[in-house]
Protein backbone atom coordinates (compact mmCIF):
# COMPACT_ATOMS: atom_id res chain seq x y z
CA UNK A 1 -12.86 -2.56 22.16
CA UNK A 2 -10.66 -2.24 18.92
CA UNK A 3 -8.28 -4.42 19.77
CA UNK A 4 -10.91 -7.41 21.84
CA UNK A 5 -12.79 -7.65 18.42
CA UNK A 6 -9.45 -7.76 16.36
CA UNK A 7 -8.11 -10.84 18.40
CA UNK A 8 -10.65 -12.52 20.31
CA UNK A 9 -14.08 -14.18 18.97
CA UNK A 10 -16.34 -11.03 19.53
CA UNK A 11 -18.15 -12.28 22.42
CA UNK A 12 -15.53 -12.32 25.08
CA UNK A 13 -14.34 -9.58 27.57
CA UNK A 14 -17.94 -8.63 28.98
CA UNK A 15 -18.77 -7.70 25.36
CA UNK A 16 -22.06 -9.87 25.55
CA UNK A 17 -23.05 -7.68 28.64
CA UNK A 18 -22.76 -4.82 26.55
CA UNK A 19 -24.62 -5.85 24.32
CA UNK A 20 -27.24 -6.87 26.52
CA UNK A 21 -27.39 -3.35 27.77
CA UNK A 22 -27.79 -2.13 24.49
CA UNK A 23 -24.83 -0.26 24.87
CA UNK A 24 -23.31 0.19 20.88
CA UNK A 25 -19.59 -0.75 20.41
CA UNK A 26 -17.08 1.13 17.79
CA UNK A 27 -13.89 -0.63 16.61
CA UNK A 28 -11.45 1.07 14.46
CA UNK A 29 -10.39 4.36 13.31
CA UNK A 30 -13.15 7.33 13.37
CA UNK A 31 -12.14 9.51 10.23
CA UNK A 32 -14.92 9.35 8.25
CA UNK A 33 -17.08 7.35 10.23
CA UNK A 34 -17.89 9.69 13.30
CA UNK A 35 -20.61 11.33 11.20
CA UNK A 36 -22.46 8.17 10.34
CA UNK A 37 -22.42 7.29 14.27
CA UNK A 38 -23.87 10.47 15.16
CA UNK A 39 -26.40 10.63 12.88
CA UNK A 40 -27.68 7.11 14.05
CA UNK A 41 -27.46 8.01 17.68
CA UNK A 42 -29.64 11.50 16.83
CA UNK A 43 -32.14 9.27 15.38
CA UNK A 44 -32.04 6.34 18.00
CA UNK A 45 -30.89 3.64 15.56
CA UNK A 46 -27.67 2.38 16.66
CA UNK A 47 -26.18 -0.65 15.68
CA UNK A 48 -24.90 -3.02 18.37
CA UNK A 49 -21.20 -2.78 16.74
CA UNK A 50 -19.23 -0.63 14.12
CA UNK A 51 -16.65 -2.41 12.90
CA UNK A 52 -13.93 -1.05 11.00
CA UNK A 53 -11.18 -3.28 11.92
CA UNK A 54 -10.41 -4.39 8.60
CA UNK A 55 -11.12 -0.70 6.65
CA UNK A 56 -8.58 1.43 8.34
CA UNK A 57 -8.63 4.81 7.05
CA UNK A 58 -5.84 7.08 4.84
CA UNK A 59 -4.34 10.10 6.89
CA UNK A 60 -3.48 12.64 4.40
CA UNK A 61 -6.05 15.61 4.29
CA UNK A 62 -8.17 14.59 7.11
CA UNK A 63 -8.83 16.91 9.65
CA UNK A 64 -5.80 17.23 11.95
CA UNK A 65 -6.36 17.17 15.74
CA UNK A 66 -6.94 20.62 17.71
CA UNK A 67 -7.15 21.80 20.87
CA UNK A 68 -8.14 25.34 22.00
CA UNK A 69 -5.69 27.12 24.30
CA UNK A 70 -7.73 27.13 27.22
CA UNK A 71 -7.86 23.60 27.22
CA UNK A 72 -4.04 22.77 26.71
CA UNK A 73 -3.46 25.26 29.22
CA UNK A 74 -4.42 22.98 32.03
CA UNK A 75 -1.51 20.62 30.88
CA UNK A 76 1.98 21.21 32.57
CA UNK A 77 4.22 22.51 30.08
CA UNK A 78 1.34 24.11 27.80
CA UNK A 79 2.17 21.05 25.51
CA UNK A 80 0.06 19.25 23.09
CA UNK A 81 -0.15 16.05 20.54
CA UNK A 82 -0.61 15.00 17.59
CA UNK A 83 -0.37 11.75 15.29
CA UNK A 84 1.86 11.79 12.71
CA UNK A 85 1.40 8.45 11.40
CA UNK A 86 0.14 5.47 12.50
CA UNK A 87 0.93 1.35 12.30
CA UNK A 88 4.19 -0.71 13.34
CA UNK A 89 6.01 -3.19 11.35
CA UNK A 90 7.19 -4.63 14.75
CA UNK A 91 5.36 -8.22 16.15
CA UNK A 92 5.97 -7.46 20.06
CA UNK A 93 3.58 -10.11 21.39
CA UNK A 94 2.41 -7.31 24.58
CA UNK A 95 1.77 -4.71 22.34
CA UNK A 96 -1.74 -3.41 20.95
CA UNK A 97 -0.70 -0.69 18.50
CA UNK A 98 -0.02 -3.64 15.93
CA UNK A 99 -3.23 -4.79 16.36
CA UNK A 100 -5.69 -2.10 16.50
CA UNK A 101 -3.87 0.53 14.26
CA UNK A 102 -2.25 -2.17 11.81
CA UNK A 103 1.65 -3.00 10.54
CA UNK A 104 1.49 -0.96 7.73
CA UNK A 105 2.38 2.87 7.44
CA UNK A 106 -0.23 4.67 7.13
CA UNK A 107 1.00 8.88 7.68
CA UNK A 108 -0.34 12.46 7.45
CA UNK A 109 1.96 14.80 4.86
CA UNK A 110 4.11 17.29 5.79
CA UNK A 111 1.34 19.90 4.47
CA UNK A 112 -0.70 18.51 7.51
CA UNK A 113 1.80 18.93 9.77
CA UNK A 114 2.39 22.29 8.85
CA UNK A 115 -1.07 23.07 8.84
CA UNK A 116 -1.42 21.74 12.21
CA UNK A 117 1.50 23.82 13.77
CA UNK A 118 0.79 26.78 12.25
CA UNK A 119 -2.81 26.68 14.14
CA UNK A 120 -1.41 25.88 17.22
CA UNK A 121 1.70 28.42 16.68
CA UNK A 122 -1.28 30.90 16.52
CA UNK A 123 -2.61 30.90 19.64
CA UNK A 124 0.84 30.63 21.03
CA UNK A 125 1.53 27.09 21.80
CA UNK A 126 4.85 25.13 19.91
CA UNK A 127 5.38 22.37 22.26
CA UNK A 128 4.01 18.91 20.65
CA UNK A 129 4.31 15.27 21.53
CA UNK A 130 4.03 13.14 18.07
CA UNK A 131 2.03 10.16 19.62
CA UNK A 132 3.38 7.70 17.06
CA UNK A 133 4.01 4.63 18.38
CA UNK A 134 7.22 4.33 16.49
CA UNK A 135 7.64 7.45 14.53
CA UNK A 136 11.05 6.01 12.87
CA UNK A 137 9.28 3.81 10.88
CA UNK A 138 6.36 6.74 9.86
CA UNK A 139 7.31 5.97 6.05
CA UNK A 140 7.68 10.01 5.58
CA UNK A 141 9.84 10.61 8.99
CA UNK A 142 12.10 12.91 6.72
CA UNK A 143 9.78 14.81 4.54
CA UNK A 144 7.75 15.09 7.83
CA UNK A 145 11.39 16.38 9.77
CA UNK A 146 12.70 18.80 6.86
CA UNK A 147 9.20 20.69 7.14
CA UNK A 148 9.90 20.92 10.86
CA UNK A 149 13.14 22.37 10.46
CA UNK A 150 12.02 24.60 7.88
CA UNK A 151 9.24 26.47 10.43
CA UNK A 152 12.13 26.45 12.87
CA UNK A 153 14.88 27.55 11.00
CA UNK A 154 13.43 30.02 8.42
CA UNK A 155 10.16 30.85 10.37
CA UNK A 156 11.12 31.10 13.47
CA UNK A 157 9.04 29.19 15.46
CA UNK A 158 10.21 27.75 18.63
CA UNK A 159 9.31 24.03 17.79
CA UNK A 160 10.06 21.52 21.10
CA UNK A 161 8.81 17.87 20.05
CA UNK A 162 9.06 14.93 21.96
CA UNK A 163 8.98 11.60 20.04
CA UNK A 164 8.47 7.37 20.79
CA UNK A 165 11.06 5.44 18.50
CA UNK A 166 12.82 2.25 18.29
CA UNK A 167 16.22 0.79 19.41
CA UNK A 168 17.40 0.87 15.65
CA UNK A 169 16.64 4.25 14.79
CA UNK A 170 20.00 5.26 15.09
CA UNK A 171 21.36 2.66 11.88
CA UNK A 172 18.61 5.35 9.88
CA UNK A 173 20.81 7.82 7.81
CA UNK A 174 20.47 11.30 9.30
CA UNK A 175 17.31 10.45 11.47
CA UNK A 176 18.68 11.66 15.03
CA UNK A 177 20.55 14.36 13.39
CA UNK A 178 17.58 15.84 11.86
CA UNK A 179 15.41 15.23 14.89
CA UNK A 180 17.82 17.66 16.63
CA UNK A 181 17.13 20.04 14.35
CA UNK A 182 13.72 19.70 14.03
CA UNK A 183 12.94 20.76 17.75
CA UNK A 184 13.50 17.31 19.34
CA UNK A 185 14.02 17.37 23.28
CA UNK A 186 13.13 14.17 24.41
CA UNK A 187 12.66 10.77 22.97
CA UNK A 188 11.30 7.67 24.43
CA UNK A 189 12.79 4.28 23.47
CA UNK A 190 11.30 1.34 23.69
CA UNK A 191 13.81 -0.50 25.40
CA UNK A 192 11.64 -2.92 27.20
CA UNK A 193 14.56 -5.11 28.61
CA UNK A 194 18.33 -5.60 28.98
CA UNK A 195 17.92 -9.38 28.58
CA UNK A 196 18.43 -10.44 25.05
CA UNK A 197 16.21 -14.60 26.25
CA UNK A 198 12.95 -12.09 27.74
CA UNK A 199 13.02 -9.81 24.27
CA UNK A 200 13.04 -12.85 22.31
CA UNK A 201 10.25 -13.80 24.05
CA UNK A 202 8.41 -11.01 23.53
CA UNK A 203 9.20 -11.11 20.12
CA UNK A 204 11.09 -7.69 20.33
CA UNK A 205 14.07 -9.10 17.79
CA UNK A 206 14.58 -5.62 16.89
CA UNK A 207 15.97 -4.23 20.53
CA UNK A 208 19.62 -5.70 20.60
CA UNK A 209 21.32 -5.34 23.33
CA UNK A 210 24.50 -5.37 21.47
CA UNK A 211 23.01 -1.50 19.92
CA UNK A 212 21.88 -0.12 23.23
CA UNK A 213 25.35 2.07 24.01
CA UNK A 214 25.13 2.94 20.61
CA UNK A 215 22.12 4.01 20.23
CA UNK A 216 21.82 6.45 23.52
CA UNK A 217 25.13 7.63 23.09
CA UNK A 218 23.98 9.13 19.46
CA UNK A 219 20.65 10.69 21.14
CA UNK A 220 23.64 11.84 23.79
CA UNK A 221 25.85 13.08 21.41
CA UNK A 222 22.59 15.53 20.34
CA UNK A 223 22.04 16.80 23.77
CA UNK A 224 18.67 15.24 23.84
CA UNK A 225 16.99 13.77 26.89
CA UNK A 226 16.57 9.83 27.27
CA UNK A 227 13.32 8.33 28.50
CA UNK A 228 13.06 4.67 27.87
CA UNK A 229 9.95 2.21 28.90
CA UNK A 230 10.96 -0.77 30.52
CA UNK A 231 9.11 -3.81 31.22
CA UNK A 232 9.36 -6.47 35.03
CA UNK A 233 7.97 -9.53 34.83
CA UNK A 234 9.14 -11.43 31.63
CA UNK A 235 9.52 -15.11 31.88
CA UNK A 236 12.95 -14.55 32.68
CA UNK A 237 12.50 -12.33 35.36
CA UNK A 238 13.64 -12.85 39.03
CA UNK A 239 13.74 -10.24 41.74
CA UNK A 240 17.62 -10.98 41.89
CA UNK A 241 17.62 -10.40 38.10
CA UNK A 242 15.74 -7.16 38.22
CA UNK A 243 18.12 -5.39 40.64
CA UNK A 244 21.09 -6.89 39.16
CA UNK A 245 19.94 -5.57 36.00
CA UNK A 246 19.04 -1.95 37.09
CA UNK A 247 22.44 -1.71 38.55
CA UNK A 248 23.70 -2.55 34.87
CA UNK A 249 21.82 -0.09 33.36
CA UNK A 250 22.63 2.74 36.03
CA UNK A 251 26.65 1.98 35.76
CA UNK A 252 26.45 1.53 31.55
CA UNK A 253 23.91 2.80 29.83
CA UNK A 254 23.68 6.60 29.32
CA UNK A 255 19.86 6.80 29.45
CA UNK A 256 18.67 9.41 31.11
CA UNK A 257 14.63 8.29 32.55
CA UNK A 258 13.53 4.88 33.10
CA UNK A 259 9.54 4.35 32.93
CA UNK A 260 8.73 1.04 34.75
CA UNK A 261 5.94 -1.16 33.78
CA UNK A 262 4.21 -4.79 34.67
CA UNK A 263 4.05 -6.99 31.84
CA UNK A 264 0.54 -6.63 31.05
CA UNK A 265 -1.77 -9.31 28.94
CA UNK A 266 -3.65 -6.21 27.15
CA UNK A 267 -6.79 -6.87 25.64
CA UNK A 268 -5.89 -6.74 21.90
CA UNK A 269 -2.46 -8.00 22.07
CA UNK A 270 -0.90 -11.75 21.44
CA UNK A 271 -0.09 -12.19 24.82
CA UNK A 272 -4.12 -11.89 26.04
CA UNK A 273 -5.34 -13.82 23.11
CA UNK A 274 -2.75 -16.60 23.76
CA UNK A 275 -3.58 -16.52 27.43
CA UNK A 276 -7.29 -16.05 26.79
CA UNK A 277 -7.42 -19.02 24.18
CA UNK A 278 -5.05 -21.72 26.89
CA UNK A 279 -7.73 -20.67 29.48
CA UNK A 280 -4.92 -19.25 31.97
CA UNK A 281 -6.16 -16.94 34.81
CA UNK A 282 -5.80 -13.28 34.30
CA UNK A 283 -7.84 -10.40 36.46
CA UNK A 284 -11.45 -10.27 35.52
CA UNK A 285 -11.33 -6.50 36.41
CA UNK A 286 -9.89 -4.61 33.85
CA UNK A 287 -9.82 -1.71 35.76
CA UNK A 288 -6.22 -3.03 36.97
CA UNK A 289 -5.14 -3.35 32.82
CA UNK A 290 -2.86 -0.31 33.38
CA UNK A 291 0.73 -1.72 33.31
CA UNK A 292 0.94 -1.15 36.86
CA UNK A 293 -0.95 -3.98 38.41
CA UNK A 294 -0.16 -7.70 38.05
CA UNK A 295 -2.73 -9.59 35.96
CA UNK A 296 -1.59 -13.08 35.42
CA UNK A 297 0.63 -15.67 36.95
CA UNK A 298 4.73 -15.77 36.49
CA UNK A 299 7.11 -19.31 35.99
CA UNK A 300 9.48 -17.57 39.01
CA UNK A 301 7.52 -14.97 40.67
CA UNK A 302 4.61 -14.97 43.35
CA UNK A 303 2.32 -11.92 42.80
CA UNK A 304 3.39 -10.21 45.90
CA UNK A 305 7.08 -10.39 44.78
CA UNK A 306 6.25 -9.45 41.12
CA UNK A 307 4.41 -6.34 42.90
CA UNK A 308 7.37 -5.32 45.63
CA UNK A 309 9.89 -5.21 42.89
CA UNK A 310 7.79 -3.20 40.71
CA UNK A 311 7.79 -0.66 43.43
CA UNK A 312 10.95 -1.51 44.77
CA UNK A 313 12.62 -0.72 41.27
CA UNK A 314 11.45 2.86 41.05
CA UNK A 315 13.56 3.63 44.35
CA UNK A 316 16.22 1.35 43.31
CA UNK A 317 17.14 3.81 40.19
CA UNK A 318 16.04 6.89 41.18
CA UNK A 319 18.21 7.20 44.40
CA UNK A 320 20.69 10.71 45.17
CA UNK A 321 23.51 9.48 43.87
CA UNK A 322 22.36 8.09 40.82
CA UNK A 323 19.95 11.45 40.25
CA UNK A 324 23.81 13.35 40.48
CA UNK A 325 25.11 10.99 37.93
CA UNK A 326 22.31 12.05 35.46
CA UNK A 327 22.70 15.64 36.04
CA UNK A 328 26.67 15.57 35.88
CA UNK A 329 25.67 13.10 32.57
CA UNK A 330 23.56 16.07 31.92
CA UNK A 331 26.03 18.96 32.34
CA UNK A 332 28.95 17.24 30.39
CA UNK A 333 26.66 16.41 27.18
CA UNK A 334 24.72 19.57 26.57
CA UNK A 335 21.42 18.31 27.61
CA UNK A 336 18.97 20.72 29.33
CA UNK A 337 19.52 20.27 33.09
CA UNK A 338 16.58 22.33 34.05
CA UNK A 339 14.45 20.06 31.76
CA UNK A 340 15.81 17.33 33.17
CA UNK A 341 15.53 18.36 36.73
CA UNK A 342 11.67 18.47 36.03
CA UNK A 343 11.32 15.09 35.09
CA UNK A 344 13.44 13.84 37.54
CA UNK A 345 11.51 15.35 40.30
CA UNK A 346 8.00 13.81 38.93
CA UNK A 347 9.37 10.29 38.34
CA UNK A 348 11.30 10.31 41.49
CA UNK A 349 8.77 11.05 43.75
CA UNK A 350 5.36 9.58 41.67
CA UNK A 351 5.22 5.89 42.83
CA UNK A 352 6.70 6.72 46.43
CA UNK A 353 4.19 9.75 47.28
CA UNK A 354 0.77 8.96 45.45
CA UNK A 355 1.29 4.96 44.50
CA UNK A 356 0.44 5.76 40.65
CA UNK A 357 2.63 5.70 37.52
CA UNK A 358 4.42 9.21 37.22
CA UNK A 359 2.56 9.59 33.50
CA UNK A 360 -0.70 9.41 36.20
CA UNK A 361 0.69 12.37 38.46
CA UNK A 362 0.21 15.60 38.78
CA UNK A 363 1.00 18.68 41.26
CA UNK A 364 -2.06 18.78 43.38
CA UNK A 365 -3.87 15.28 43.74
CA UNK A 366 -7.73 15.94 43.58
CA UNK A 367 -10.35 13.90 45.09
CA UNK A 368 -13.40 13.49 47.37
CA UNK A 369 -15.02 10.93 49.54
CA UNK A 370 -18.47 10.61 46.64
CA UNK A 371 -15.48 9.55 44.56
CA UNK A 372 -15.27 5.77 45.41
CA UNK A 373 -15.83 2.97 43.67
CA UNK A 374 -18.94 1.30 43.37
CA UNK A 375 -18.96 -1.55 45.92
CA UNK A 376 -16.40 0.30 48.66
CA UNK A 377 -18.09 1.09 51.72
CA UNK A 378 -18.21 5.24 51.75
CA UNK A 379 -16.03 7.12 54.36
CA UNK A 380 -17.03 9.76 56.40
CA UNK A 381 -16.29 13.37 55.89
CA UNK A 382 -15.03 13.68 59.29
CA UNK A 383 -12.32 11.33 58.91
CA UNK A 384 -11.66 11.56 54.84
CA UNK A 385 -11.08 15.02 54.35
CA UNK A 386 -8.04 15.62 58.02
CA UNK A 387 -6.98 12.45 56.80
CA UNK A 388 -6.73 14.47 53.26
CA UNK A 389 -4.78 17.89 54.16
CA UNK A 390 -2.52 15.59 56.60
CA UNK A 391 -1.27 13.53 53.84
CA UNK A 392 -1.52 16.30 51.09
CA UNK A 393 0.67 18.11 53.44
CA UNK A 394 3.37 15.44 54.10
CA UNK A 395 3.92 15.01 50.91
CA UNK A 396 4.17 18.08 49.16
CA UNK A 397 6.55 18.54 52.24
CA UNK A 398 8.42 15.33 50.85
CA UNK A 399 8.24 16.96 47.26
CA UNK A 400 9.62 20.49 48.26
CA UNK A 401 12.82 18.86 50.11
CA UNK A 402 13.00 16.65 46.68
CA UNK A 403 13.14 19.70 44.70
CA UNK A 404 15.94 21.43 47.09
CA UNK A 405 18.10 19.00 46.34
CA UNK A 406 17.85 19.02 43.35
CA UNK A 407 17.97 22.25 42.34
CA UNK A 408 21.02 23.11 45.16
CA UNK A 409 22.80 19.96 43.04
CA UNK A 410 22.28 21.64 39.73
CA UNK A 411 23.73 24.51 40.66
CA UNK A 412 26.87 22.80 42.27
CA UNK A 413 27.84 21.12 38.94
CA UNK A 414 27.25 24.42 37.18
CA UNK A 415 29.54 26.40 39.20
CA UNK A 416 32.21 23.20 38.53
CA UNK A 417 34.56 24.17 36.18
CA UNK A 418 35.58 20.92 35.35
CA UNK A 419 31.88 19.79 34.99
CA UNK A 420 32.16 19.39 30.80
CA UNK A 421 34.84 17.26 31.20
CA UNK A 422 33.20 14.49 33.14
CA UNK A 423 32.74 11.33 32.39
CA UNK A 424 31.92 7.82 33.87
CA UNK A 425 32.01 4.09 32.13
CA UNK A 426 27.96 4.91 29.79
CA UNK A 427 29.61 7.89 28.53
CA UNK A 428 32.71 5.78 27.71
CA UNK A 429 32.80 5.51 23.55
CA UNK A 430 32.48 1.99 22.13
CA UNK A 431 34.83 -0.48 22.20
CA UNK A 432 36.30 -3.65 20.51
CA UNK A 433 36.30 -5.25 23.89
CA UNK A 434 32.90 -4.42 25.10
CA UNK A 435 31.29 -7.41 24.74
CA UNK A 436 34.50 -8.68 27.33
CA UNK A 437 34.14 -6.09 29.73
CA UNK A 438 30.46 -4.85 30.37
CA UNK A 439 28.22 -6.74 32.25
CA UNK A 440 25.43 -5.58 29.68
CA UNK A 441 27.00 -8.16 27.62
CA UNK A 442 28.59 -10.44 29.85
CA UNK A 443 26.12 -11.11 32.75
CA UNK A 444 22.82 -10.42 31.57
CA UNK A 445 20.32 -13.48 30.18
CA UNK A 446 21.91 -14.41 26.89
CA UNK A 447 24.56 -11.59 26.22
CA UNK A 448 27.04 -14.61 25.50
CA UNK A 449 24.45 -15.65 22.72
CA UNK A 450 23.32 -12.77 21.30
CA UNK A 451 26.76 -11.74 21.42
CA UNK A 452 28.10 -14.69 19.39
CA UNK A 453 24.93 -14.48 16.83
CA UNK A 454 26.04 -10.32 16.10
CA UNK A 455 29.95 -12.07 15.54
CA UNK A 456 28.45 -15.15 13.28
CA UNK A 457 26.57 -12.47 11.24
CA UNK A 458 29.62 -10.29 11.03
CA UNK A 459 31.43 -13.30 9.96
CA UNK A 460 29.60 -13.96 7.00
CA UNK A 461 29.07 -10.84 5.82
CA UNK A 462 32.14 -9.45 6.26
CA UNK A 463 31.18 -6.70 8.22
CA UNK A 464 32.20 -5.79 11.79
């Protein structure tokens, strides 16, 4: 909604039909608004939109966001989030953050965050996500850190964080360092890409390719876990290209979890409204909007390639061998095998057992036949529900064996004596010759470019 009134002409999207159905709209941010809303609603005079896309609110002293226990409880990992801050300076033309929650950096204090650990530290929870899009550009990262560290290292509490930053984080004095010590586990990058022509595309002229071993070999040097998001289908894109470029990444870059994802038109990003205003095709059901579907066409791919080698990359980079290579990765860098081995098993087995995104999976898949959707013909209970245990059965069969091996190859490398002192060519330190010898930066689309724009820049400067 937020992001469809930001970008498009208010009348698009359906948003006519809702209107028609009296239904009210909200865009924007709810602090200080929600009341208002309610109040109207209680008294059955709701207006047909309320739109605060242009009054986005401060974050300092608002009421932080709480969950009881009983309710976190029923997440795995008794973990729970919070926003830091929120806006990106960043232009990515797929993304919606920049659009709905603005470019500029808008951030709660350290007091809040304090505040809002010390509630949750009461009823026993100290796991947190930070939801910030890009929490190394929240203007008060440090403040925000040093508090951190200070109810970890003087209070005591048992602080594990997981945060979303950028591929230049690491060129911010002391950020990764202090991360570390701030309770910092895992981290997901926004890596998007290993081919310098589809991230100019995108407008993503922050990621360079040229900082990638850098950059995860600093989060490595921390004994933090990797998770980056990575994008199939831009313009660039090719089946060929895909696996070629998974390969890459498995040989060279230390990164620990890939997320795969379609490249998406979102409603409320530059990519819908430029598609949207050029009157290209895209789905009409935005139930498929959920990065894992195809929406819209592709220069070199058909739809049913596009949607085989979204699959087909999942069980391209998650095979045995390459699930060894992270653990022994694992073992010789300090990071958490155990931790690892969890995510491992869940993004392994996600797209293969249940067909859904591993952020959409769970242990125990729940459903019934009342459940379809509107318009599919209903099943009968005689043939839903063996159909049910059968497959529930196979595949937590699958899962189990998963897990085995696993947890039978964890303890192998543990009991290796020499397991601290492996190493493999992404651990490998950087190099002069790099940009000679790794086919990061030799065979991908436009290395040789970006390479000889980083040398041109050095070149003036007088860096290197």
């Amino acid at each position: 909604m937020s992001g469809c009134l930001s970008m498009l002409d208010g009348r698009a999207i359906d948003l006519d039909a809702c209107r028609e159905l009296g239904i009210a709209m909200f865009a924007g941010e709810a602090e200080g608004r929600l009341d208002m809303v309610l109040r109207d609603a209680a008294e059955g005079q709701l207006a047909p939109v309320y739109n605060f896309m242009k009054d986005l609110p401060g974050m300092q002293g608002t009421p932080v966001p709480f969950l009881p226990k009983r309710y976190v409880a029923r997440t795995l990992g008794l973990s729970t989030s919070f926003d830091a801050g929120r806006g990106c300076p960043y232009q990515c033309s797929f993304c919606t953050i920049i659009n709905v929650q603005g470019r500029k950096s808008r951030y709660r204090s350290a007091d809040d965050v304090e505040h809002l650990v010390r509630l949750n530290w009461a009823q026993g929870i100290h796991k947190f996500f930070i939801t910030d899009d890009n929490f190394a550009r929240n203007r008060d990262w440090e403040a925000i850190f040093d508090r951190l560290i200070e109810l970890r290292e003087k209070d005591g509490i048992p602080l594990g964080l997981m945060i979303q930053v950028d591929t230049l984080c690491h060129k911010i004095s002391n950020f990764i360092e202090k991360a570390k010590r701030a309770g910092v586990t895992r981290v997901f990058i926004g890596l998007e890409n290993i081919n310098a022509d589809n991230l100019a595309a995108a407008k993503k002229r922050q990621n360079k390719i040229t900082e990638y071993r850098s950059m995860l070999l600093a989060w490595k040097a921390q004994g933090i876990i990797t998770l980056a998001g990575y994008i199939l289908g831009f313009p660039a894109d090719t089946p060929e290209t895909i696996r070629r470029d998974i390969a890459i990444m498995q040989k060279e870059l230390p990164l620990d979890v890939i997320e795969f994802f379609c490249l998406t038109p979102l409603p409320g990003s530059e990519d819908h409204q430029i598609l949207w205003k050029n009157g290209v095709s895209m789905d009409p059901d935005l139930n498929k909007y959920d990065v894992e579907h195809v929406c819209s066409a592709h220069p070199k791919m058909s739809k049913e390639e596009w949607e085989a080698i979204y699959h087909e990359a999942w069980s391209l980079y998650y095979t045995r061998e390459h699930m060894e290579t992270l653990l022994r990765r694992a073992a010789a860098t300090g990071v958490p095998m155990v931790s690892l081995l969890k995510v491992l098993v869940t993004f392994a087995s996600a797209v293969t057992l249940e067909n859904v995104h591993p952020l959409q999976c769970g242990v125990f898949r729940l459903k019934r036949p009342s459940e379809r959707r509107p318009g599919l013909p209903r099943e009968s209970s005689w043939i839903f529900w063996p159909r049910f245990a059968w497959e529930s059965l196979r595949k937590h069969w699958i899962l189990i064996g998963t897990i085995g091996r696993l947890v039978l190859l964890k303890i192998a490398i543990t009991r290796d004596p020499n397991a601290k002192a492996y190493t493999d060519r992404a651990l490998t330190p950087i190099r002069d010759d790099d940009d000679e010898t790794f086919d990061l930066l030799t065979k991908t689309t436009g290395a040789r470019a970006a390479i000889a724009h980083v040398k041109k820049v050095a070149e003036l400067t007088g860096t290197h």
